[in-house]
C-alpha atoms as a PDB file:
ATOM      1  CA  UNK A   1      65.170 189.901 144.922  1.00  0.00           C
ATOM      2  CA  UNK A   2      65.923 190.225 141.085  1.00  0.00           C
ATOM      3  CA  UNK A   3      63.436 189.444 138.975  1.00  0.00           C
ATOM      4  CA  UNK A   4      64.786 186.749 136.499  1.00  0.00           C
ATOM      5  CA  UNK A   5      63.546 187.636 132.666  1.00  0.00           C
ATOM      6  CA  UNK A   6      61.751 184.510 131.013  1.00  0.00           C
ATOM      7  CA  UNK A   7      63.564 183.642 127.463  1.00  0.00           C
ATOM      8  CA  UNK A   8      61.769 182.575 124.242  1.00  0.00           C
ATOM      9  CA  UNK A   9      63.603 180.448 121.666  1.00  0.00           C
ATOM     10  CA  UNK A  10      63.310 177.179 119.457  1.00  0.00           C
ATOM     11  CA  UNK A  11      59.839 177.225 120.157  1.00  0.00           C
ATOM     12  CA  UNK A  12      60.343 176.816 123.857  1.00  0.00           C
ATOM     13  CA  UNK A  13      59.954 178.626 126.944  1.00  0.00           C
ATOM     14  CA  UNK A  14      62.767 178.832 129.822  1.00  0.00           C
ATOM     15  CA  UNK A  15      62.778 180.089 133.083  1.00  0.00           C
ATOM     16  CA  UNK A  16      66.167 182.162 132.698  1.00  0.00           C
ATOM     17  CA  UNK A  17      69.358 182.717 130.469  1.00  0.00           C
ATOM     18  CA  UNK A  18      71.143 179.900 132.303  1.00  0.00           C
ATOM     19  CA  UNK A  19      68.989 177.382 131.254  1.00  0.00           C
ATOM     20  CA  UNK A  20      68.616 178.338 127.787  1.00  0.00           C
ATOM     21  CA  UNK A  21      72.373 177.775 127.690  1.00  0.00           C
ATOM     22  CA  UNK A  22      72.439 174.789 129.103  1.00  0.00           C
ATOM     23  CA  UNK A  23      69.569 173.813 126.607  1.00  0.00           C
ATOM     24  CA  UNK A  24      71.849 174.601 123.917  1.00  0.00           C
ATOM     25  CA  UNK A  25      74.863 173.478 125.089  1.00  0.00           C
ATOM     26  CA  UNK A  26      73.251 169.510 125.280  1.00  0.00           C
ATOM     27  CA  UNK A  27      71.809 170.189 121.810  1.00  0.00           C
ATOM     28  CA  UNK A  28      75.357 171.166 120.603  1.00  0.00           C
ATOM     29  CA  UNK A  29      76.486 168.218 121.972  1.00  0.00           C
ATOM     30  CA  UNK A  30      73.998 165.930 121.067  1.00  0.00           C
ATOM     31  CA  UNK A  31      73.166 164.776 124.355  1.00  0.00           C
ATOM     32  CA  UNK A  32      69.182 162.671 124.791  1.00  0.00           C
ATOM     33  CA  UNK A  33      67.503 164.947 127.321  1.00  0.00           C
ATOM     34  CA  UNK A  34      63.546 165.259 128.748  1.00  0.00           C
ATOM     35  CA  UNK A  35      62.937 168.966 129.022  1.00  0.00           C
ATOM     36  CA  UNK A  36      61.151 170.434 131.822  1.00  0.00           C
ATOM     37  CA  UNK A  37      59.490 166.988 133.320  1.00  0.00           C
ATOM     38  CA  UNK A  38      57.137 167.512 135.818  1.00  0.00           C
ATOM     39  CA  UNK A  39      57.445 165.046 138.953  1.00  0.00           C
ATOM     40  CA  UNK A  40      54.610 164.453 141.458  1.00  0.00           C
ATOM     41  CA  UNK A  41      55.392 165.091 145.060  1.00  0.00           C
ATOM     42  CA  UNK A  42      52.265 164.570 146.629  1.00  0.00           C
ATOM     43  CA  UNK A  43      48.584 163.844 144.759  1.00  0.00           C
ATOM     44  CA  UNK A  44      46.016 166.579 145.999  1.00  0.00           C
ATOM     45  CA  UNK A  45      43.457 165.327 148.517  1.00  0.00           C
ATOM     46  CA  UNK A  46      40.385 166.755 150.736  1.00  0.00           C
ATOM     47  CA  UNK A  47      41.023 167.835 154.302  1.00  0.00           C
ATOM     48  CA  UNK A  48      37.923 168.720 156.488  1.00  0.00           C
ATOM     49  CA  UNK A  49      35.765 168.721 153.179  1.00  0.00           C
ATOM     50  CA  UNK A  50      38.386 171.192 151.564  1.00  0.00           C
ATOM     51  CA  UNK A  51      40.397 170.624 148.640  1.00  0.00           C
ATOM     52  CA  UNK A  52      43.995 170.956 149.324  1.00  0.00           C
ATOM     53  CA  UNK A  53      46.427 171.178 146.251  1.00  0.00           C
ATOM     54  CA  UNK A  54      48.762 168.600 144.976  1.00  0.00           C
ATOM     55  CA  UNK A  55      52.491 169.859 144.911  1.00  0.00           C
ATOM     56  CA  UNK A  56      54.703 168.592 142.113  1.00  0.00           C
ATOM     57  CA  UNK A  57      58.484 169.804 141.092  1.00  0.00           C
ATOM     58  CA  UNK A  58      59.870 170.288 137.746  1.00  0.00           C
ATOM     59  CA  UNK A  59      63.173 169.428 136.725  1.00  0.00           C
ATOM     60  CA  UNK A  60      64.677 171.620 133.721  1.00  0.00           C
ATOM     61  CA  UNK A  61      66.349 168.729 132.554  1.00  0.00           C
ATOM     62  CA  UNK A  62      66.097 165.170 132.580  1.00  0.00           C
ATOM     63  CA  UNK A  63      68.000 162.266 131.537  1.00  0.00           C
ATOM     64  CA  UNK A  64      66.783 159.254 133.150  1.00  0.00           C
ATOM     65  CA  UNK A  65      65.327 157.306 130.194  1.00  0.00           C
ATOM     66  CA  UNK A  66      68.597 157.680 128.463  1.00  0.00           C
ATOM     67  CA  UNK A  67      70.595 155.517 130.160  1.00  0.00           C
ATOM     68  CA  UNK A  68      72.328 158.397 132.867  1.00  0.00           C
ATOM     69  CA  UNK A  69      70.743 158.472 136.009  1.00  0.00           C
ATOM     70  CA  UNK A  70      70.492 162.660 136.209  1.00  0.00           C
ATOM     71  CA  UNK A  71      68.676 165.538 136.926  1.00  0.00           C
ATOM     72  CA  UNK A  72      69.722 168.870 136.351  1.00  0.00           C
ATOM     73  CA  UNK A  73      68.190 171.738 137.500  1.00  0.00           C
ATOM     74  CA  UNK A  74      69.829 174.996 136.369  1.00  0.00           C
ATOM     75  CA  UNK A  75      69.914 177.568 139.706  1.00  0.00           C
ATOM     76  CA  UNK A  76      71.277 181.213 140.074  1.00  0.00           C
ATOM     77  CA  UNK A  77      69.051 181.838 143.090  1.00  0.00           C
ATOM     78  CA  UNK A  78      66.894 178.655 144.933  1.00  0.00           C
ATOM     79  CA  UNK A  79      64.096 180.039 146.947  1.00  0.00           C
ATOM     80  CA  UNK A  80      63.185 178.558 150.050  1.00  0.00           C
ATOM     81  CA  UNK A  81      59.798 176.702 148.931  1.00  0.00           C
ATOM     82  CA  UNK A  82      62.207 175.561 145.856  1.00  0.00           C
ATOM     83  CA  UNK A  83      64.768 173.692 148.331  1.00  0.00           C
ATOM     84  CA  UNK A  84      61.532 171.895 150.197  1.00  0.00           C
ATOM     85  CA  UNK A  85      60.349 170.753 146.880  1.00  0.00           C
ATOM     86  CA  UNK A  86      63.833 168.855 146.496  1.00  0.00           C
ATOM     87  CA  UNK A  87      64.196 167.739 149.708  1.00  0.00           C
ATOM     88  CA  UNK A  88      60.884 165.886 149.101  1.00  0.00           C
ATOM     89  CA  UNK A  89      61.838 164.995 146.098  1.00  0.00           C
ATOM     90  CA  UNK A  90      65.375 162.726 147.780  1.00  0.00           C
ATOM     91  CA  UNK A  91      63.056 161.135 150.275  1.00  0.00           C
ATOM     92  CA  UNK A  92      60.617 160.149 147.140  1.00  0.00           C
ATOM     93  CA  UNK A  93      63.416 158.973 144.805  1.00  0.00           C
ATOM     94  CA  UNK A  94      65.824 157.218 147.950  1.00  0.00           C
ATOM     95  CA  UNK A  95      66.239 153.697 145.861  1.00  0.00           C
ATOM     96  CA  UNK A  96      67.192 155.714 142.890  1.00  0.00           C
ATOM     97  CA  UNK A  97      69.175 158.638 144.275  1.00  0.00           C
ATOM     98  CA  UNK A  98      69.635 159.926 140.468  1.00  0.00           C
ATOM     99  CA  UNK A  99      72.427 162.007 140.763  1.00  0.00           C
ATOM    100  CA  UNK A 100      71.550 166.030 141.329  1.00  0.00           C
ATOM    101  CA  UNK A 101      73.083 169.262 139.753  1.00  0.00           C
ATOM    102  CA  UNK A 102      72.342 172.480 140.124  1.00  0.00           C
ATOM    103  CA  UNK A 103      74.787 174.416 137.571  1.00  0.00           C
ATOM    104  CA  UNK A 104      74.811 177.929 138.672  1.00  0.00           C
ATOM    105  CA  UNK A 105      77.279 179.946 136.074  1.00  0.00           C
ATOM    106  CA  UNK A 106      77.797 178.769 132.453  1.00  0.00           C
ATOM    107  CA  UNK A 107      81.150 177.383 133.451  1.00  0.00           C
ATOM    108  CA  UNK A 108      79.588 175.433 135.844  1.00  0.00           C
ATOM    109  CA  UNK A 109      76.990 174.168 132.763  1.00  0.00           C
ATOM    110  CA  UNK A 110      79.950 172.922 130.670  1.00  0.00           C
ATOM    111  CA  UNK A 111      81.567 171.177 133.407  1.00  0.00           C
ATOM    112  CA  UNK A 112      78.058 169.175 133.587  1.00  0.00           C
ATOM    113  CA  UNK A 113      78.039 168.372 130.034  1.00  0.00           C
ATOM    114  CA  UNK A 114      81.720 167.125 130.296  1.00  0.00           C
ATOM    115  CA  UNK A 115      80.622 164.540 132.812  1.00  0.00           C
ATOM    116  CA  UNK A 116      77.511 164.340 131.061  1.00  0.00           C
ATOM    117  CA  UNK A 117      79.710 163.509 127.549  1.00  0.00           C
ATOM    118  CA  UNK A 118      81.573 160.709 129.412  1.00  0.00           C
ATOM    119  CA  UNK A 119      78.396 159.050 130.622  1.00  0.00           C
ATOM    120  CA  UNK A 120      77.298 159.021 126.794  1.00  0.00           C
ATOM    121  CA  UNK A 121      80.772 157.123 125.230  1.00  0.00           C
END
């Protein structure tokens, strides 16, 4: 598996390339976004007198207290304990169902921030 090289810029710290693009693209565009927001999918609790860890997912982007019910999570590879996380995730957020994307190419990035631009206007 290829190792995916963190990026440092504007302060910030981001997981790959792709998501530094797409950070800049909504910035370009002057799109409201939460950046990297960390959702609980289960509290940590004891089991037979152990401590057993709480497991949380977060979202590279966010846009939910903005008035557009998204998520985007920017994915050239999803590994397997990635796709549980999101899975748990639907069954937490069912009444919502904020609408998912998971651009995986920068093409696919500015076809987000299209839609993304119409939800705005």
């Amino acid at each position: 598996m290829k190792q995916i090289k963190k990026q440092y810029k504007h302060g910030l710290k981001f997981d790959s390339k792709l998501e530094l693009y797409f950070y800049e693209l909504l910035k370009k565009n002057k799109i409201k976004f939460e950046f990297q927001v960390p959702y609980e999918l289960h509290p940590s609790f004891k089991y037979d007198g152990k401590a057993v860890r709480g497991m949380q997912l977060i979202v590279d982007f966010d846009f939910t207290k903005y008035g557009m019910n998204v998520i985007v999570d920017t994915k050239g590879y999803q590994r397997k304990d990635n796709i549980l996380k999101w899975k748990f995730f639907k069954w937490l957020n069912v009444q919502s169902q904020p609408k998912l994307f998971f651009p995986k190419s920068q093409k696919e990035c500015e076809q987000v921030v299209l839609m993304l631009k119409k939800l705005v206007n």
